[in-house]
Each structure stands twice: as C-alpha cells, then as structure tokens.
Protein backbone atom coordinates (compact mmCIF):
# COMPACT_ATOMS: atom_id res chain seq x y z
CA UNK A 1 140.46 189.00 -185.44
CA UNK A 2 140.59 189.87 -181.90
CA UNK A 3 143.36 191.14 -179.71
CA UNK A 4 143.65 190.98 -176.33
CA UNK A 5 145.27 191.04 -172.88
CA UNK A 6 145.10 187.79 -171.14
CA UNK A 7 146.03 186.52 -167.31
CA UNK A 8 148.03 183.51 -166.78
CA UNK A 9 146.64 181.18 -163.83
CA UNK A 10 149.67 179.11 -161.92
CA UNK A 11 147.55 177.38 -159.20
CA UNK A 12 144.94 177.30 -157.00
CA UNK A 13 141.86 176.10 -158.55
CA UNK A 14 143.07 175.47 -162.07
CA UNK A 15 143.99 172.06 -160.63
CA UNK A 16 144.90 170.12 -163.54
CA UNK A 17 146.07 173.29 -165.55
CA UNK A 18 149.43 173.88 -166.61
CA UNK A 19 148.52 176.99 -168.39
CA UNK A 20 145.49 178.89 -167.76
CA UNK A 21 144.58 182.69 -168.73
CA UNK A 22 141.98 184.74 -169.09
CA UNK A 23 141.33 187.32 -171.85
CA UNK A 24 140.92 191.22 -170.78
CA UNK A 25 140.81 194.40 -172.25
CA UNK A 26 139.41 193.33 -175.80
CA UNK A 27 139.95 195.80 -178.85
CA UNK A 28 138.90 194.43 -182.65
CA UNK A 29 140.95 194.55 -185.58
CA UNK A 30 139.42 197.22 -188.62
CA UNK A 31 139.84 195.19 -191.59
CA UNK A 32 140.22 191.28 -192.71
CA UNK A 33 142.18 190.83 -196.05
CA UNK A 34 140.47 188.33 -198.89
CA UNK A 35 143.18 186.11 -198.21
CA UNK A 36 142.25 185.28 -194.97
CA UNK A 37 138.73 184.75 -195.27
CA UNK A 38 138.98 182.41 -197.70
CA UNK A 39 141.30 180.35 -195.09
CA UNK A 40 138.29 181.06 -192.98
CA UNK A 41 136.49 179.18 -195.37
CA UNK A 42 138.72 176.37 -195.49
CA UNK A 43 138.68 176.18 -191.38
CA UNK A 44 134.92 175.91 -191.29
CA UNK A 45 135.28 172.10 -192.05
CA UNK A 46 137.80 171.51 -189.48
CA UNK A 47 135.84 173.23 -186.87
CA UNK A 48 133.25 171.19 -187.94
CA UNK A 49 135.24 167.88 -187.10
CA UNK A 50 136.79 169.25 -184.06
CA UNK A 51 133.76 171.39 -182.72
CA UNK A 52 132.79 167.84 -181.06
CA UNK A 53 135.58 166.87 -179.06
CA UNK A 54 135.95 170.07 -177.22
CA UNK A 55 134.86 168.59 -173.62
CA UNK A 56 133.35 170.38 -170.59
CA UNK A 57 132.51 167.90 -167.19
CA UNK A 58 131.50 169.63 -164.11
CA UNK A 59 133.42 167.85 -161.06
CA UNK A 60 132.35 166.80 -157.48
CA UNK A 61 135.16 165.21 -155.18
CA UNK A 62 137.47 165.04 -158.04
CA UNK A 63 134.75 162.51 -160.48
CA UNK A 64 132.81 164.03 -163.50
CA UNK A 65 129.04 163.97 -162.69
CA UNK A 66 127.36 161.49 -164.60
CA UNK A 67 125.68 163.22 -167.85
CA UNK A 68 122.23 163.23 -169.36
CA UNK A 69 121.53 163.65 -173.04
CA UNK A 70 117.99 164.88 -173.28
CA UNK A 71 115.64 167.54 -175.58
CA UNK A 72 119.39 168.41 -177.30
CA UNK A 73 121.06 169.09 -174.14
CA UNK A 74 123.30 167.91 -171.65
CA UNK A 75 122.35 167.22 -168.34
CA UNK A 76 123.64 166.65 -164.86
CA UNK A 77 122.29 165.63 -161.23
CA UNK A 78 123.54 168.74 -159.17
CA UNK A 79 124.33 167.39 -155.49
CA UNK A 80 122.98 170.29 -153.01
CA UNK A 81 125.85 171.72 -150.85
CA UNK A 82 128.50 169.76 -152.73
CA UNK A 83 131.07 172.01 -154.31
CA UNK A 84 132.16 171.48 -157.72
CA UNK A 85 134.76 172.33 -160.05
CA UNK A 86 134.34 172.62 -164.36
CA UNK A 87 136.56 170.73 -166.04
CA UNK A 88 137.55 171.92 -169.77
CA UNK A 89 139.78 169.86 -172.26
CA UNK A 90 140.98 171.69 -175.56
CA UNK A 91 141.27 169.06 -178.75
CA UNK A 92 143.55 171.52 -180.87
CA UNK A 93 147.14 171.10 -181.05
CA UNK A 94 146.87 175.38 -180.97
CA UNK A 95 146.06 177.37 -178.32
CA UNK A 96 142.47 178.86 -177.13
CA UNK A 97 140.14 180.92 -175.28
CA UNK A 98 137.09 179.74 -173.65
CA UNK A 99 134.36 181.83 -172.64
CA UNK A 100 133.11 180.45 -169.35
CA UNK A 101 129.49 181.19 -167.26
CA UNK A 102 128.03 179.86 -164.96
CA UNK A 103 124.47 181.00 -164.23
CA UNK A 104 124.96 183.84 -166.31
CA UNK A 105 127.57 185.46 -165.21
CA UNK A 106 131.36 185.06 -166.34
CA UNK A 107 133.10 183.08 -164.00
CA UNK A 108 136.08 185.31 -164.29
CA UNK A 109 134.39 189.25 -163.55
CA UNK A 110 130.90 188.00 -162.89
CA UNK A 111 129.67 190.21 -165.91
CA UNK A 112 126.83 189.22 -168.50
CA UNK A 113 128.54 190.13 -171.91
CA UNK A 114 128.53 188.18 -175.56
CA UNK A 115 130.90 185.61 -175.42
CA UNK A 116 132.64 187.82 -178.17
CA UNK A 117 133.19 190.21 -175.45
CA UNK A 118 133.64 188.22 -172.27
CA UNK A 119 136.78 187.96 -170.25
CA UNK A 120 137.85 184.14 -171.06
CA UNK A 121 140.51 181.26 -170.01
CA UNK A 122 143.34 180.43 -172.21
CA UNK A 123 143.74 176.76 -172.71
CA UNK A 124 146.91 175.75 -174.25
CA UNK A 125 147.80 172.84 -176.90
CA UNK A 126 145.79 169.79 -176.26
CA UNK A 127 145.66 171.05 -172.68
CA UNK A 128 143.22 170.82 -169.84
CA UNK A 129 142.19 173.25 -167.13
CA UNK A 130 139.89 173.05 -163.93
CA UNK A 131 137.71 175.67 -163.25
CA UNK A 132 136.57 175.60 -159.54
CA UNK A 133 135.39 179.31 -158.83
CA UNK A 134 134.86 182.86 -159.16
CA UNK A 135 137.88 184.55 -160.03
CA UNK A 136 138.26 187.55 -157.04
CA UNK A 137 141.40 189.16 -157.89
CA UNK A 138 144.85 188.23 -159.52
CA UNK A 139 145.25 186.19 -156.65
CA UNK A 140 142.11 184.85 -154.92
CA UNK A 141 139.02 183.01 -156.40
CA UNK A 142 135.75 181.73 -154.28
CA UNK A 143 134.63 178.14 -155.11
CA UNK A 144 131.89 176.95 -156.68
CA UNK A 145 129.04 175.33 -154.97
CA UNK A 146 125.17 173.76 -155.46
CA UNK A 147 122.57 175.78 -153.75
CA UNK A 148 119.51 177.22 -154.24
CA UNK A 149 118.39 180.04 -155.70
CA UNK A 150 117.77 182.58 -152.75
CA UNK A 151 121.49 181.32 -151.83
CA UNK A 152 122.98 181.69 -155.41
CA UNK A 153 125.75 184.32 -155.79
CA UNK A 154 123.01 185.48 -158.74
CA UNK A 155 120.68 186.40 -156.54
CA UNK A 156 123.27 188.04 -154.43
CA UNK A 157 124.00 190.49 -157.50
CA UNK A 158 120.41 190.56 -158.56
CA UNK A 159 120.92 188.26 -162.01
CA UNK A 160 118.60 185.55 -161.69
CA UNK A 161 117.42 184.79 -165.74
CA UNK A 162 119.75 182.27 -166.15
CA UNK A 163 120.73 180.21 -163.38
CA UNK A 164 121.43 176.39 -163.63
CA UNK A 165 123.38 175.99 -166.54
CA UNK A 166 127.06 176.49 -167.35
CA UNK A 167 128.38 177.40 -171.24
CA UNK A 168 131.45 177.28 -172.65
CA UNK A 169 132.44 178.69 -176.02
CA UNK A 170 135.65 178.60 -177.20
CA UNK A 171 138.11 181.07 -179.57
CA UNK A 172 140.87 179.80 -181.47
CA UNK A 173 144.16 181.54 -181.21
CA UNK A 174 144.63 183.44 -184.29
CA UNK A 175 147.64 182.08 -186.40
CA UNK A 176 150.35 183.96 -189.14
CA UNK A 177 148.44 183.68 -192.69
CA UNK A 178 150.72 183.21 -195.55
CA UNK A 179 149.82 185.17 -198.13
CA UNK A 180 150.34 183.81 -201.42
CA UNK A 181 153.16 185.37 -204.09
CA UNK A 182 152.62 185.30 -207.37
CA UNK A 183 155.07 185.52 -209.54
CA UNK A 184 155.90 188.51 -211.75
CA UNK A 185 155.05 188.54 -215.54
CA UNK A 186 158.06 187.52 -217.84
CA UNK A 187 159.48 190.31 -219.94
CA UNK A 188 160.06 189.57 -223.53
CA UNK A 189 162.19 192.36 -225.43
CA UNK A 190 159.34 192.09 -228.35
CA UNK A 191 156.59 192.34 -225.82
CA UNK A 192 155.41 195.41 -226.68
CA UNK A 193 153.20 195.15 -223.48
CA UNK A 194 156.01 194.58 -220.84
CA UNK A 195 155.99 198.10 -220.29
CA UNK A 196 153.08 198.84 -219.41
CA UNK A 197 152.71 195.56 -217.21
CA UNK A 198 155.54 196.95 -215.33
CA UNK A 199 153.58 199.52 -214.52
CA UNK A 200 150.91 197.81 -213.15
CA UNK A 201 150.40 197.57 -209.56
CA UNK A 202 147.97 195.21 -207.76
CA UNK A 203 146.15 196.80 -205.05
CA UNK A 204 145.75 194.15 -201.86
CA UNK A 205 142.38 193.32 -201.59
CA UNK A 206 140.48 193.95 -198.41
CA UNK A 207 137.39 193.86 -196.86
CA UNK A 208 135.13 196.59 -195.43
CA UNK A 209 135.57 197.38 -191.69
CA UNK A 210 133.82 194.73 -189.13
CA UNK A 211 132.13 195.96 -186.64
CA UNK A 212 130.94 194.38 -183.20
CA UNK A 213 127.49 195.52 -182.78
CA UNK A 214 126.42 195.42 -178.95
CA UNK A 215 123.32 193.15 -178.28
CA UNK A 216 120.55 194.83 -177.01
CA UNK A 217 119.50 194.16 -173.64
CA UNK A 218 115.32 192.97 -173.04
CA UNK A 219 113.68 194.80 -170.55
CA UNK A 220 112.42 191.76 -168.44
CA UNK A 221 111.60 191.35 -164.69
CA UNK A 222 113.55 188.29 -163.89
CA UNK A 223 111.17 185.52 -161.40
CA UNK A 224 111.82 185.42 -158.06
CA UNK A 225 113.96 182.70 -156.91
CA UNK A 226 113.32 179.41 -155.92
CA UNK A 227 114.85 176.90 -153.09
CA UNK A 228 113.25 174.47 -154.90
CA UNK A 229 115.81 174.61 -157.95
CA UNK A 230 119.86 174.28 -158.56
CA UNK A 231 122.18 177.44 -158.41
CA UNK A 232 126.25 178.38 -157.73
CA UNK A 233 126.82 180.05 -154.77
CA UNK A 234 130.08 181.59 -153.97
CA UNK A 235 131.77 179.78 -151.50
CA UNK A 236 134.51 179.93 -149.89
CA UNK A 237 138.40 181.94 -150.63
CA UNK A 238 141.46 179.05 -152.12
CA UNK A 239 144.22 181.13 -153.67
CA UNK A 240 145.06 181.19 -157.22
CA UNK A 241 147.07 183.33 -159.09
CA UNK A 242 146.95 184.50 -162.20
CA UNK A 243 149.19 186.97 -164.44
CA UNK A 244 148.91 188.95 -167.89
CA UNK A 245 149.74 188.28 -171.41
CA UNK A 246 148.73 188.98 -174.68
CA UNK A 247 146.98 187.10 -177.79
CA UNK A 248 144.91 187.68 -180.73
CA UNK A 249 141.63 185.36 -181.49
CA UNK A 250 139.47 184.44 -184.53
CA UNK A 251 136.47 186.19 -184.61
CA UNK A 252 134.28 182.95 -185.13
CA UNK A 253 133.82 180.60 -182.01
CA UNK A 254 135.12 177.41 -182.76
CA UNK A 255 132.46 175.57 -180.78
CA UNK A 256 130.04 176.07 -177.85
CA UNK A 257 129.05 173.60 -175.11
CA UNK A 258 126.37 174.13 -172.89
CA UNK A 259 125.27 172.12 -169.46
CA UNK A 260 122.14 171.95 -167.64
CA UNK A 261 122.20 170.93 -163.79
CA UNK A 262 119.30 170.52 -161.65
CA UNK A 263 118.42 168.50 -158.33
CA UNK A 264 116.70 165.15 -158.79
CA UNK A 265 113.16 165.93 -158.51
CA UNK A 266 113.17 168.49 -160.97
CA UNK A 267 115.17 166.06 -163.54
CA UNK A 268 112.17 163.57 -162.81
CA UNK A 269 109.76 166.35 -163.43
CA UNK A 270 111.84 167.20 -166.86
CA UNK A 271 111.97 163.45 -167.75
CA UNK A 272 115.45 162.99 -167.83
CA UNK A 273 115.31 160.72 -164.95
CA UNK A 274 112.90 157.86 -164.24
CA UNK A 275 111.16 158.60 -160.29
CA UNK A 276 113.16 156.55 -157.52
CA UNK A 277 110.79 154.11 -155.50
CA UNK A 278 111.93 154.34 -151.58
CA UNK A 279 109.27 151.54 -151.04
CA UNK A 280 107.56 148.97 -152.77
CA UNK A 281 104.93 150.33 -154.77
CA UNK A 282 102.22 148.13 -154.49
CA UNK A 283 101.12 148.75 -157.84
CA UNK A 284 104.26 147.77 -159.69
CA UNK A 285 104.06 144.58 -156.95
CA UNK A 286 100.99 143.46 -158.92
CA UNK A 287 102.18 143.87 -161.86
CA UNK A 288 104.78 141.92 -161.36
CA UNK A 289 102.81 138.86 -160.50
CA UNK A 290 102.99 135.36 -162.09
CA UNK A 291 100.54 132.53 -162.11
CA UNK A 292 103.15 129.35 -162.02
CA UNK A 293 105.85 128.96 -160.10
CA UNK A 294 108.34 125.52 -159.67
CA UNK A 295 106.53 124.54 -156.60
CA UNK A 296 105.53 120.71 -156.04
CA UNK A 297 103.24 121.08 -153.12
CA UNK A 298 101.33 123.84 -151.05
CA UNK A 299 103.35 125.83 -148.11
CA UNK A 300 102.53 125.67 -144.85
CA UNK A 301 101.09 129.43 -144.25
C-alpha cells in the first residue's frame, strides 16, 4: 500500500482533463494483513482483463499519431519540430495514478526513479487526461516537442540512455477492505469447553514488513547524441495549475504501456515502415511489365 501527497491539475495542458494530479512525497505502509492479499489475489484476474484497455496516444494538432505494432512494441512516426501532447484514458470505474516518462525522465520533476517511486498523475473514474509538457512549478509547465538529440531537454540535463520512448504505468487507488467476521462459537450450558473457548483470542494475522528496495544504478557512459534520431525538447511556457491532495495506492502496477517514436528513416531502417519511392524506381517499373495488352493495332510512335 502506498500513501501519498498528490497535486490536482485544473488547466493548462491537461486539456481534456477534468481531474488531474500528481503523486509526491511517497511513504510505504509496514505491514499488509492476510486478508488483503488474498483480495490481491483475487484482483490479479481483473487486472489481467483490464491491464489492456488502459490507453496511451501521443497527440500532434489535436489527432493521435498513427501507431505501429512491431517486435512487441508500439510504434509511432515522430514529426520533427511538431509539438505533441500524451493522451492517457483510465478503463476503471476507480481512481489512479500513472507514472509518466518521457525519454527517461518523469514528465512531472524530470527525475529517473522506479515507477514505484516516481511522482505520477491522478486519473479519475473512467477519466481522461492530456499530458502536453514538463511540469515547471504548481503553475507553469513547458510543452513537449520532436527534436533531436543534441536539442533534447535530456541532453540538456545530461540523461541521454533512454530517449525516444514514452511509458506509462499505472497504480490503482487503494480501496477499504472488508474484513470478514466470523461469528462467535455457541455456548451450550453442558459444553464443558465453552469456557475455555471464551477464552480464546484470535490473533489478526499479518504479514512481515515490505520493504522497497532501491534499484541499483549501472555505471554506464551513455552515447553521444545523435541529430539523426527522435527526442522531447522542452519547449515553450502554457500555464497550468495544479494543487495538493492526498491518496493511498496498491503496491502492484495495474498495467504498463510503453511507446516507441522515431523519424521515418529510422522506422524504415527498423522495418516498421516499408521505404517511400519519391520517383519511379526503374526497377520496380520492370517488374511491373506485361506482355499483352487490349490493343488492336500498333501506335503511331
């Protein structure tokens, strides 16, 4: 279980957002009781079901960018120059909290945490919420935009491992457990037992202490960057304000969606898109040739 502080976004870039929030200030619960990780249990089939229509479209002029399903991922054409917004729908009728990165970096503190730990959005009921930038402050957020890599905000903070992708992973708000009552023993005035039953006390079953261990970071050089290659710059101030409140989140992301982007040529050089011909290609002209055609006579040349 996870507690937390959480903002409240009003406008600005959460376009399409009634309610959107980000999570702050995380502290973790010491102990789960048996009762609720057995409804853990029974959730993991749900999530399975519903893990699928959680839905994450990155946005140009207002129109999701056409997606590529290749090598187990999603793919999209990034337009260079063109800013874009991330578009996130929530299929629960409960609330949630989505993790959200671009390039790395959280789009709400620009920090590379777990998703556990990360700052996150708050999406509420069967809601939707538009993502177009880096959060700034409580009231100011820089938009998204394709560039390259020299030009990413990334490089700008030195974090160039993981640019041209965006994830999503999503918490569910925790809910009230019932716990189950069982009913006492009846007494019987020739039970010679029903004494000593009344005695009895059941002790509330628990579970050790969970503990959040830290993932180690690799020592690795990251490459140098490339304008050959998709990234997110930071781009220029819209306002968009955002508030505090609290809520408490299962430990176990509910699902996780993950998009690649990259210019044309380097989806062609991926296969995920065929090569565009600007001219005929000679070649493909030959191949194309027939012997017959529905011609009575010869043409004048």
């Amino acid at each position: 279980m996870k507690k937390s502080l959480v903002i409240l976004s009003f406008a600005g870039l959460a376009l399409t957002a009634v309610c959107a929030h980000m999570v702050l200030n995380v502290t973790t619960s010491a102990a789960k009781s048996m009762v609720a990780d057995v409804v853990d249990v029974d959730r993991a089939t749900q999530r399975r079901v519903v893990e699928r229509s959680f839905d994450v479209q990155l946005l140009v002029d207002g129109r999701p960018l056409e997606e590529y399903f290749a090598r187990g991922r999603k793919y999209v054409e990034a337009r260079e120059g063109a800013e874009y917004e991330v578009r996130i729908r929530n299929p629960l009728p409960y609330r949630v909290a989505v993790s959200l990165s671009v390039d790395g970096l959280n789009t709400i503190d620009a920090r590379r945490t777990t998703a556990w730990n990360a700052s996150k959005w708050v999406i509420e009921p069967h809601g939707t919420i538009t993502v177009g930038g880096w959060q700034m402050s409580s009231e100011r957020a820089r938009r998204f935009y394709f560039t390259s890599e020299r030009d990413s905000y990334g490089a700008k903070l030195g974090q160039t491992a993981n640019l041209g992708v965006v994830s999503a992973v999503f918490f569910r708000e925790r809910r009230p457990t019932p716990i189950p009552i069982t009913p006492p023993h009846p007494i019987y005035k020739d039970d010679s037992r029903s004494s000593d039953r009344s005695l009895e006390r059941s002790e509330s079953p628990s579970g050790g202490a969970s503990t959040q261990n830290s993932a180690k970071r690799q020592g690795s050089i990251a490459p140098a960057p490339d304008d050959e290659y998709a990234a997110t710059g930071i781009g220029r101030s819209v306002h968009n304000d955002v508030r505090w409140v609290n809520m408490e989140l299962d430990s176990r992301p509910a699902a996780e969606v993950m998009i690649r982007y990259e210019y044309y040529s380097a989806l062609v050089r991926l296969g995920i898109l065929p090569r565009r011909y600007e001219h005929p290609d000679p070649l493909r002209r030959r191949e194309d040739s027939r012997g017959f055609e529905d011609r009575r006579f010869s043409p004048e040349p």
